[in-house]
PDB file of N, CA and C in Angstrom:
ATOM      1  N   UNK A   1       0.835  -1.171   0.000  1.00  0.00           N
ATOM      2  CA  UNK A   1       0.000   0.000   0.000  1.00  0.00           C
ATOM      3  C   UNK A   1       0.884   1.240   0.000  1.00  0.00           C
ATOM      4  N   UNK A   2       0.497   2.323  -0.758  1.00  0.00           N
ATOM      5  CA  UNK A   2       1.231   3.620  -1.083  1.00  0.00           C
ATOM      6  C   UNK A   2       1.224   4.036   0.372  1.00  0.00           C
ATOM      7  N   UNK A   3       1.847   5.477   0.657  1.00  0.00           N
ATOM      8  CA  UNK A   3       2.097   5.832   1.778  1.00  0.00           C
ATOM      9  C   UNK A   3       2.198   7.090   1.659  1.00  0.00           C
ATOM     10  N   UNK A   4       1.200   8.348   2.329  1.00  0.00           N
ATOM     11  CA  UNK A   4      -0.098   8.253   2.761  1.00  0.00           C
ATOM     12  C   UNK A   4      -1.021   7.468   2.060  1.00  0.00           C
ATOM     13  N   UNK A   5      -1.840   6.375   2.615  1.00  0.00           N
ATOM     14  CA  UNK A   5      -3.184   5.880   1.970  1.00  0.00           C
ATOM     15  C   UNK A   5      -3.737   7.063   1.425  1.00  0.00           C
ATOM     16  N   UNK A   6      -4.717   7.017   0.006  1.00  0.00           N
ATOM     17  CA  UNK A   6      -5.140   7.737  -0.419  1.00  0.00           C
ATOM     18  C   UNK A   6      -6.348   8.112   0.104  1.00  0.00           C
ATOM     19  N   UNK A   7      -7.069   9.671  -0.232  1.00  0.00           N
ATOM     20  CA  UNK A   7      -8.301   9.812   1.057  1.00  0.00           C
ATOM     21  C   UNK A   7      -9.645   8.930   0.808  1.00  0.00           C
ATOM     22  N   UNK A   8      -9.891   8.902   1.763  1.00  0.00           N
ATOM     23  CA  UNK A   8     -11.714   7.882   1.548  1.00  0.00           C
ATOM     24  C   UNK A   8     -10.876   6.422   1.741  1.00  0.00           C
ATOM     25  N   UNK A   9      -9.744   6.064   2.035  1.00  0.00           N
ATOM     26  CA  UNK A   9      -9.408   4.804   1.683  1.00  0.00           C
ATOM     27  C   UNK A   9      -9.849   3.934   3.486  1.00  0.00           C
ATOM     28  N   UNK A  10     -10.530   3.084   3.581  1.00  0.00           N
ATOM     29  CA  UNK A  10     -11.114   2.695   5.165  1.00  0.00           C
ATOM     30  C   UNK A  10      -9.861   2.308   6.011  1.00  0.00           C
ATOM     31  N   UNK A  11     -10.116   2.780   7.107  1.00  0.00           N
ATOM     32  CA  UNK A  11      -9.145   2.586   8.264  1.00  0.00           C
ATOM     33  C   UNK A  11      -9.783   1.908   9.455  1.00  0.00           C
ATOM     34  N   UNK A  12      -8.923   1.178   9.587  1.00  0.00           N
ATOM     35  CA  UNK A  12      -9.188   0.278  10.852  1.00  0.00           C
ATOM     36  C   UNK A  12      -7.828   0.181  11.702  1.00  0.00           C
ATOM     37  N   UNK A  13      -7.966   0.582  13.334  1.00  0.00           N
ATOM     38  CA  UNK A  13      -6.487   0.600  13.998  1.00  0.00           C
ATOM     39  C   UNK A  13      -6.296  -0.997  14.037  1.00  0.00           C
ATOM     40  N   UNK A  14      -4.733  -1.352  14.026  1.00  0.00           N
ATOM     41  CA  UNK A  14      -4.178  -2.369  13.287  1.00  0.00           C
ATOM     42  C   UNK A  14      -4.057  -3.013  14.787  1.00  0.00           C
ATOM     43  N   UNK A  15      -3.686  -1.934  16.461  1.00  0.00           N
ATOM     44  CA  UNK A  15      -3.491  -2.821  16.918  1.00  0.00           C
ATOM     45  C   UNK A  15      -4.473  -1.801  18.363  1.00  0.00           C
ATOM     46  N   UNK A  16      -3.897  -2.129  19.730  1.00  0.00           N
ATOM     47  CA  UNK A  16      -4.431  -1.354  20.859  1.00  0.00           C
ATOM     48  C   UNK A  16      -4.103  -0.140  20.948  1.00  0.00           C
ATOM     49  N   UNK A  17      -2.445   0.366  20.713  1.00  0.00           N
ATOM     50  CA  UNK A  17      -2.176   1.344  20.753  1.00  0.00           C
ATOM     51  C   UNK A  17      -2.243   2.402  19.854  1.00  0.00           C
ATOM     52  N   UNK A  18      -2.158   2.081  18.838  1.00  0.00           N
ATOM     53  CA  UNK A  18      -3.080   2.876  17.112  1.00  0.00           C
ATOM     54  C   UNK A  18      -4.327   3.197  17.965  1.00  0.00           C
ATOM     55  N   UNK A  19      -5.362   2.370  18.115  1.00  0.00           N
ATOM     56  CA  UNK A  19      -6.874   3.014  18.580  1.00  0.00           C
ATOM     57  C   UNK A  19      -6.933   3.727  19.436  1.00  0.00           C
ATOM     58  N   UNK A  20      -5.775   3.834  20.770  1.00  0.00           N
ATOM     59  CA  UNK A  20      -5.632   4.307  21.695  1.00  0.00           C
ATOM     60  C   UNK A  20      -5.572   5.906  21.608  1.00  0.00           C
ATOM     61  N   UNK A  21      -4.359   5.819  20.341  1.00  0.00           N
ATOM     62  CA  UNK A  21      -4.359   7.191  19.721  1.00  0.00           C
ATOM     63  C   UNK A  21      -5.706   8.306  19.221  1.00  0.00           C
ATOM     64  N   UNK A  22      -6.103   7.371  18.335  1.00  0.00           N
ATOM     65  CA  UNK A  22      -7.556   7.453  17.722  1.00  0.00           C
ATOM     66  C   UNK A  22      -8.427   8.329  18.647  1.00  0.00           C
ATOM     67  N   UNK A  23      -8.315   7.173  19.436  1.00  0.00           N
ATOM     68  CA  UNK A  23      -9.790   7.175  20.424  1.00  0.00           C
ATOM     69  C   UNK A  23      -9.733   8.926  21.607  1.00  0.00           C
ATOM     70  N   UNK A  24      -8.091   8.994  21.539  1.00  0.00           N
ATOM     71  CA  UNK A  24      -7.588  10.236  22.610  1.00  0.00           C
ATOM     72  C   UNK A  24      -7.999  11.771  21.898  1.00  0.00           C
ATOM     73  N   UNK A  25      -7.619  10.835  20.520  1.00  0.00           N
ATOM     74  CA  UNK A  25      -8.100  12.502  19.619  1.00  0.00           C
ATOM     75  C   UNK A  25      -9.466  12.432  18.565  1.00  0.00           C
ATOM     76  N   UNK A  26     -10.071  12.033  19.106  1.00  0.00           N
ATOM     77  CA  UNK A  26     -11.125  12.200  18.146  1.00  0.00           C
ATOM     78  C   UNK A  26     -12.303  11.371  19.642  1.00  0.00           C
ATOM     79  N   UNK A  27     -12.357  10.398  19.690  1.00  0.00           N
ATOM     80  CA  UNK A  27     -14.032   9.532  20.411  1.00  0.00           C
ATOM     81  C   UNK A  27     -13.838  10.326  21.950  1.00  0.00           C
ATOM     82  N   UNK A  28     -12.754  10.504  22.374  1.00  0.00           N
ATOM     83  CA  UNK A  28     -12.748  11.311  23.426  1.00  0.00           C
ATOM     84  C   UNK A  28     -13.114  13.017  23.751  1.00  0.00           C
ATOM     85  N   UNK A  29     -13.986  13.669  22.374  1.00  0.00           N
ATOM     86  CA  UNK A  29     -13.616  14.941  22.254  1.00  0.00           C
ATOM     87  C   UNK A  29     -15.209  14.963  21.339  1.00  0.00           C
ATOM     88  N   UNK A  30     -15.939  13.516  21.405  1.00  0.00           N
ATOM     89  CA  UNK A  30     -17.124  13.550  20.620  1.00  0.00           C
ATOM     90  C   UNK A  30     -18.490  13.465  21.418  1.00  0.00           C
ATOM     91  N   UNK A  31     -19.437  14.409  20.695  1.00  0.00           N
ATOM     92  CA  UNK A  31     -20.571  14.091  21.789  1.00  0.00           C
ATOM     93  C   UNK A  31     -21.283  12.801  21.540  1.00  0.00           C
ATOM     94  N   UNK A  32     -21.065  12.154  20.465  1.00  0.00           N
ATOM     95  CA  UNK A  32     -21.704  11.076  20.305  1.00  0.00           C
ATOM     96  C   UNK A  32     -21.682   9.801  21.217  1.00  0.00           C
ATOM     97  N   UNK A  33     -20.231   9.938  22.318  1.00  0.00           N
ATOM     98  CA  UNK A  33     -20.245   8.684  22.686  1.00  0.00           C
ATOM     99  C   UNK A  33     -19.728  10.047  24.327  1.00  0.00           C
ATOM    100  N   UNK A  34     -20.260  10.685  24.514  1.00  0.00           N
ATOM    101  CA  UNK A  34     -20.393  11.401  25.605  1.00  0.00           C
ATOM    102  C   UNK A  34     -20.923  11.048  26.855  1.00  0.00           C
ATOM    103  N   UNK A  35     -22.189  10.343  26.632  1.00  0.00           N
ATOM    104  CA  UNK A  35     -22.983  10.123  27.642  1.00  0.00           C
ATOM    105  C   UNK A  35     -22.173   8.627  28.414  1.00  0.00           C
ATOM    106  N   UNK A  36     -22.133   7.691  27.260  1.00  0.00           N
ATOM    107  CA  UNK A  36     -21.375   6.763  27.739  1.00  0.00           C
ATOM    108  C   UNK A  36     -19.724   7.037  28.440  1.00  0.00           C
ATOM    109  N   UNK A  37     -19.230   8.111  28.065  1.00  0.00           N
ATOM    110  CA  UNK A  37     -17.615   8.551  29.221  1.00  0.00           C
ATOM    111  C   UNK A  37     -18.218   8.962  30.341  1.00  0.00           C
ATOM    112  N   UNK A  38     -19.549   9.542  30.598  1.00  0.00           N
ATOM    113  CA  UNK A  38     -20.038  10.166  31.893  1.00  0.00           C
ATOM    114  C   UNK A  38     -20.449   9.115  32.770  1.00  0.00           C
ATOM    115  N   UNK A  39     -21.217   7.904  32.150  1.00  0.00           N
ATOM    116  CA  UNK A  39     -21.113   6.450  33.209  1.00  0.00           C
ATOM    117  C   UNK A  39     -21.254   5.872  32.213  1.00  0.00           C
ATOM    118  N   UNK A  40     -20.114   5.329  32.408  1.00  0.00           N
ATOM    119  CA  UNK A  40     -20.040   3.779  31.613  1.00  0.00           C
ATOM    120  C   UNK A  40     -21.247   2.530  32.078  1.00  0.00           C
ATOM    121  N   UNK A  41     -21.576   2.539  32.959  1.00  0.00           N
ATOM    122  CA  UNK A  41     -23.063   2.457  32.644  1.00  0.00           C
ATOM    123  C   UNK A  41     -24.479   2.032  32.182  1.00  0.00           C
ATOM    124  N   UNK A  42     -23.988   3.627  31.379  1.00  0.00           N
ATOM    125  CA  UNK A  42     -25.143   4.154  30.251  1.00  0.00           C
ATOM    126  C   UNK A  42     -24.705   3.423  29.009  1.00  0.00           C
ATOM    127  N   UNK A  43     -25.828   2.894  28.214  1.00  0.00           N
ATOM    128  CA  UNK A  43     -25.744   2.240  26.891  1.00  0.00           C
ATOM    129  C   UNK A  43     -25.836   3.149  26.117  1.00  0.00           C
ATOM    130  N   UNK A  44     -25.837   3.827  26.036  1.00  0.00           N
ATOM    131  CA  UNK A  44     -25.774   5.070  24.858  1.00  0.00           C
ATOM    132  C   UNK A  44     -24.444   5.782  24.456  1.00  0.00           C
ATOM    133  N   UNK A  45     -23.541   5.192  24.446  1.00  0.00           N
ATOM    134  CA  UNK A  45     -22.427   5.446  23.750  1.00  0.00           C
ATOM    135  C   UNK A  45     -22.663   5.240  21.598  1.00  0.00           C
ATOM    136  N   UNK A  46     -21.506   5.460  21.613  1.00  0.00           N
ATOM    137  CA  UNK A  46     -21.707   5.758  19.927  1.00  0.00           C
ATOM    138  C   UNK A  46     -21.233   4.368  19.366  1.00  0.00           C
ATOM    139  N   UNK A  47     -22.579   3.718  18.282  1.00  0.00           N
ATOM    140  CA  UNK A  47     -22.638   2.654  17.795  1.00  0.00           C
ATOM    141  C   UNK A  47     -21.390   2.467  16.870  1.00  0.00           C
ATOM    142  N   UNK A  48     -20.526   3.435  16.595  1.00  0.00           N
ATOM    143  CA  UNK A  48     -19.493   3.225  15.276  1.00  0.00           C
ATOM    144  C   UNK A  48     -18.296   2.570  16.314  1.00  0.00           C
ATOM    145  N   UNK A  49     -17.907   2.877  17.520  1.00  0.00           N
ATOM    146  CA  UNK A  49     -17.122   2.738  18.700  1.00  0.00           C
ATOM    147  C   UNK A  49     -17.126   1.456  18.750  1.00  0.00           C
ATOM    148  N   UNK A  50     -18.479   0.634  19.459  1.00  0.00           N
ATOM    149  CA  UNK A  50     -19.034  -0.433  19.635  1.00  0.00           C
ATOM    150  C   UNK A  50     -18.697  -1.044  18.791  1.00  0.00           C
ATOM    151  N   UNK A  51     -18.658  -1.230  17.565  1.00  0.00           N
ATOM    152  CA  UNK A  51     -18.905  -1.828  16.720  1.00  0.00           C
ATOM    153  C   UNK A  51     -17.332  -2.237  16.168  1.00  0.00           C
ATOM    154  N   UNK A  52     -16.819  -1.001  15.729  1.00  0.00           N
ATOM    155  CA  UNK A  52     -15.371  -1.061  16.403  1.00  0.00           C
ATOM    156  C   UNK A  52     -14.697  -2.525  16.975  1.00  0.00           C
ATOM    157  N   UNK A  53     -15.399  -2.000  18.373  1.00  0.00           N
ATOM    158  CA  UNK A  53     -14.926  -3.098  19.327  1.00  0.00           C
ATOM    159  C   UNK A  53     -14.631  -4.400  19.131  1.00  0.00           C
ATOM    160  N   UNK A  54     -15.819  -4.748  18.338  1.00  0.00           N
ATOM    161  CA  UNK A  54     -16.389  -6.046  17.990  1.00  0.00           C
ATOM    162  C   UNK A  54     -15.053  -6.497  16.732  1.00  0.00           C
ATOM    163  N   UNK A  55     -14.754  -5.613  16.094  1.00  0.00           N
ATOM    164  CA  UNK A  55     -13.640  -6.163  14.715  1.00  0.00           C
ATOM    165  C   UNK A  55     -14.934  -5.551  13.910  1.00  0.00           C
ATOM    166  N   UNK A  56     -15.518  -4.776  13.911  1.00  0.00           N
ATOM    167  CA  UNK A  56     -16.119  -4.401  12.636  1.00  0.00           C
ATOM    168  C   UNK A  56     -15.281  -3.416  12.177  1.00  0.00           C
ATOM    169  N   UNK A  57     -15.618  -3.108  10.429  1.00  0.00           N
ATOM    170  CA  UNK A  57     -14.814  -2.318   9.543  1.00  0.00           C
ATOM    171  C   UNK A  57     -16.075  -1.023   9.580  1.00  0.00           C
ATOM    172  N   UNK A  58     -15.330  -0.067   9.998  1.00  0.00           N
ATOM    173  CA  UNK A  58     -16.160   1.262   9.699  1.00  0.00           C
ATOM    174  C   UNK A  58     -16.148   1.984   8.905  1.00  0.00           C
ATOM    175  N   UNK A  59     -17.663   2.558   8.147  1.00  0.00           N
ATOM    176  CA  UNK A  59     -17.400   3.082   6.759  1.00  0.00           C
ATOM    177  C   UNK A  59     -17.211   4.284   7.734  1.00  0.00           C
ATOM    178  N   UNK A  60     -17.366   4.900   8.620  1.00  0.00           N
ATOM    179  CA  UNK A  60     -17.171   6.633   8.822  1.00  0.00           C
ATOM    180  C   UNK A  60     -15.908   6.804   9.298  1.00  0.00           C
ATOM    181  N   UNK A  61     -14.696   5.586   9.551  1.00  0.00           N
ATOM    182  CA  UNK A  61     -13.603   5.859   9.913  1.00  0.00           C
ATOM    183  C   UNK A  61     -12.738   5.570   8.507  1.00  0.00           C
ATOM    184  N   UNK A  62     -12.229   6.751   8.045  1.00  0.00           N
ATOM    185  CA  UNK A  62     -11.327   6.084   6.939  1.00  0.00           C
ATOM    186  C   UNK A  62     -10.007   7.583   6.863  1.00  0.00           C
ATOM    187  N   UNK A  63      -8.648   7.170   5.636  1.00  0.00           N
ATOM    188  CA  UNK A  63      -8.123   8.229   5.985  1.00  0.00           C
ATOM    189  C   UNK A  63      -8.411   9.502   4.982  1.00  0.00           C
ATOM    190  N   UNK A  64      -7.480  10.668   5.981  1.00  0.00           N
ATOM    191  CA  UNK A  64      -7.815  12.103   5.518  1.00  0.00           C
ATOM    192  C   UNK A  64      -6.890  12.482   5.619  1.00  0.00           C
ATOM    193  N   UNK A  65      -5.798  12.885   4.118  1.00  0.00           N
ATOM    194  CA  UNK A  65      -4.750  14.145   4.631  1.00  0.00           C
ATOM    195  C   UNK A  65      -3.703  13.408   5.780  1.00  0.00           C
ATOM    196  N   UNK A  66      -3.617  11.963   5.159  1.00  0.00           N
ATOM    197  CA  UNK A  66      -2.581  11.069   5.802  1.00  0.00           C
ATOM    198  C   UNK A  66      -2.664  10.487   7.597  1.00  0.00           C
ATOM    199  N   UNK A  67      -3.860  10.862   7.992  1.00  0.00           N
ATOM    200  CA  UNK A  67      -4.456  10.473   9.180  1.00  0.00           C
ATOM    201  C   UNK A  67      -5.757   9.928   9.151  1.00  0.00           C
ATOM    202  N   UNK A  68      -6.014   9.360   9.945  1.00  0.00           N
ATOM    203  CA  UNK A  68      -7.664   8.535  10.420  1.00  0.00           C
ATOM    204  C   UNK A  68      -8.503   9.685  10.672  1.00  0.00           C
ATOM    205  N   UNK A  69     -10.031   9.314  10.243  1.00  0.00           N
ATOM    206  CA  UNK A  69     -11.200  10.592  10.279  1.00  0.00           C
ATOM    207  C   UNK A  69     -11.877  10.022  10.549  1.00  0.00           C
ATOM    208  N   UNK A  70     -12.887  10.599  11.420  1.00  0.00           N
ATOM    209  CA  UNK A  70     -14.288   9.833  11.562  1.00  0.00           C
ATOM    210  C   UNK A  70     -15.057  10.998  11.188  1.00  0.00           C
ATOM    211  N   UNK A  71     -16.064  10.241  10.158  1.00  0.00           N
ATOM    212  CA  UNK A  71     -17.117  11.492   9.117  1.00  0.00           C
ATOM    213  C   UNK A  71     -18.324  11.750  10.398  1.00  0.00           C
ATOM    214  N   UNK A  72     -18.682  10.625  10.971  1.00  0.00           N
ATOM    215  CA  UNK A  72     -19.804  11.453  11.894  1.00  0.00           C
ATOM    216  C   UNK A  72     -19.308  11.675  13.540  1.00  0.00           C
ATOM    217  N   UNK A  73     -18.068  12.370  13.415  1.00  0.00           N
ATOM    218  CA  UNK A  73     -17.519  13.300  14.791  1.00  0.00           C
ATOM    219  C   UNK A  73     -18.332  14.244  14.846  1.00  0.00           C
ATOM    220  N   UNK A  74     -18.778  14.457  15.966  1.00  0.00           N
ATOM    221  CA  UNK A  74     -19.651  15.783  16.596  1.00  0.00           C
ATOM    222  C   UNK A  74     -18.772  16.243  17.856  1.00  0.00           C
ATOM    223  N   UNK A  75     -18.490  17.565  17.749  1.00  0.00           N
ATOM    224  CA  UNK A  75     -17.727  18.175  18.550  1.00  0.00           C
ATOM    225  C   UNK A  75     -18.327  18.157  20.204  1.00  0.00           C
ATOM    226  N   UNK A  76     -17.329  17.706  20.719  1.00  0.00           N
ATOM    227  CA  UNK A  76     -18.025  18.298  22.326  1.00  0.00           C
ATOM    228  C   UNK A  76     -18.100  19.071  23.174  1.00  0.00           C
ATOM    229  N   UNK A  77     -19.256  19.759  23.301  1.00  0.00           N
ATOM    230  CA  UNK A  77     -18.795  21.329  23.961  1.00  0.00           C
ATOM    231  C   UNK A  77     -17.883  21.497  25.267  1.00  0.00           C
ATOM    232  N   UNK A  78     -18.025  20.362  25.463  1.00  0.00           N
ATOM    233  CA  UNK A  78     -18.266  20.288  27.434  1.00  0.00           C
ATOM    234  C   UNK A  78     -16.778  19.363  27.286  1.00  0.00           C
ATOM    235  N   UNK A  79     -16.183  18.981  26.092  1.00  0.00           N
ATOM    236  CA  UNK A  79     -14.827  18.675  26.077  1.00  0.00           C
ATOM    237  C   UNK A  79     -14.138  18.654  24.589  1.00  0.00           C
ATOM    238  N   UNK A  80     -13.988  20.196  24.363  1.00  0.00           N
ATOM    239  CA  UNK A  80     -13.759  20.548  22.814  1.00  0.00           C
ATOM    240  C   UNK A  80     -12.485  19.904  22.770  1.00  0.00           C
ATOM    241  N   UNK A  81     -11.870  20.092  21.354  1.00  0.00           N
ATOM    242  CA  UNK A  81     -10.491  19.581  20.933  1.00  0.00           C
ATOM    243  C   UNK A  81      -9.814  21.404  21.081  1.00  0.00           C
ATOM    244  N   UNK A  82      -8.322  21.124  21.418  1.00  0.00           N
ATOM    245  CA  UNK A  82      -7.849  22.651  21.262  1.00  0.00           C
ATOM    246  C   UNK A  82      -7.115  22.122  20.056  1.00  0.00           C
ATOM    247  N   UNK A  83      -7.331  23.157  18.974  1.00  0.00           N
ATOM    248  CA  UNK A  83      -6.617  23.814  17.928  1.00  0.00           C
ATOM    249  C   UNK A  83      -5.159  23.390  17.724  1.00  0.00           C
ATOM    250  N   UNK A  84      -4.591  22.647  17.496  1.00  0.00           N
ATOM    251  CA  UNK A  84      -3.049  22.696  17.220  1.00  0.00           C
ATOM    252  C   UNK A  84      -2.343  23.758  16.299  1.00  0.00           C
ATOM    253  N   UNK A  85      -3.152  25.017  15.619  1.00  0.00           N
ATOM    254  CA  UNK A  85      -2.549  25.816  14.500  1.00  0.00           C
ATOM    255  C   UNK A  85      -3.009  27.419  15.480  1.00  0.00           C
ATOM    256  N   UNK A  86      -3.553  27.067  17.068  1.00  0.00           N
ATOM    257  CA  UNK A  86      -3.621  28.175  18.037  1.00  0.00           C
ATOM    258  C   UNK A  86      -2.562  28.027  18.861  1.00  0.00           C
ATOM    259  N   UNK A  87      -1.863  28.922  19.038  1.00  0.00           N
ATOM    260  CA  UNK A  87      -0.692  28.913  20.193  1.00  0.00           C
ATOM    261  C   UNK A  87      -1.287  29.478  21.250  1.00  0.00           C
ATOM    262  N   UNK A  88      -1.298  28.344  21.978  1.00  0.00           N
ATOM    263  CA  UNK A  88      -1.788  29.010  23.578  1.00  0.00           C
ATOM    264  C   UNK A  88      -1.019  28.594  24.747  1.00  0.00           C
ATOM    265  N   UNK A  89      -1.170  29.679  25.601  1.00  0.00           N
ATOM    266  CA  UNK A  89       0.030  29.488  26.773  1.00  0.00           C
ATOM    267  C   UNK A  89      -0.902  29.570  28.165  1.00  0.00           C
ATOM    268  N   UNK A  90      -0.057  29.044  29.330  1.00  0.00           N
ATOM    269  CA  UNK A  90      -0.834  28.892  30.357  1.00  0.00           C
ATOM    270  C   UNK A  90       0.031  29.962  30.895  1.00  0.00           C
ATOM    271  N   UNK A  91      -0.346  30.845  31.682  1.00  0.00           N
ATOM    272  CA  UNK A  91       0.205  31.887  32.063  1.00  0.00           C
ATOM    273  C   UNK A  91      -0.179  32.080  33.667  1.00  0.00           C
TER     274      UNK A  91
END
């Protein structure tokens, strides 16, 4: 396989620590699987995650611009992503 995969091409993390990554910057920062980080619990976490879990292949995870995307990320207010192209300082 070329290197970057080309975009739209499906991604699946290969092992624990790949998803780990994944999961820190993107499912951790989504409201979709929000309710389920607040109590694990709650069954209402996000079915693409789950499914995931299981060894399924996800059509909304594939790559973008030489990294993994998930097409139905919904931002979380209550735990946004910060900007990497904002320089911010703790002062």
């Amino acid at each position: 396989m070329a290197w970057p995969p080309k975009d739209g091409t499906p991604w699946m993390p290969s092992n624990a620590t790949e998803f780990d990554g994944f999961d820190a910057n993107w499912c951790a920062h989504c409201s979709r699987d929000a309710a389920f980080r607040d109590d694990m619990d709650n069954n209402d976490g996000c079915e693409i995650l789950a499914a995931a879990y299981r060894g399924e292949q996800q059509a909304a995870w594939f790559w973008r611009k030489g990294a993994p995307h998930c097409a139905n990320f919904s931002d979380d207010p209550a735990n946004p992503v910060r900007c990497p192209l904002t320089l911010e300082m703790d002062v």
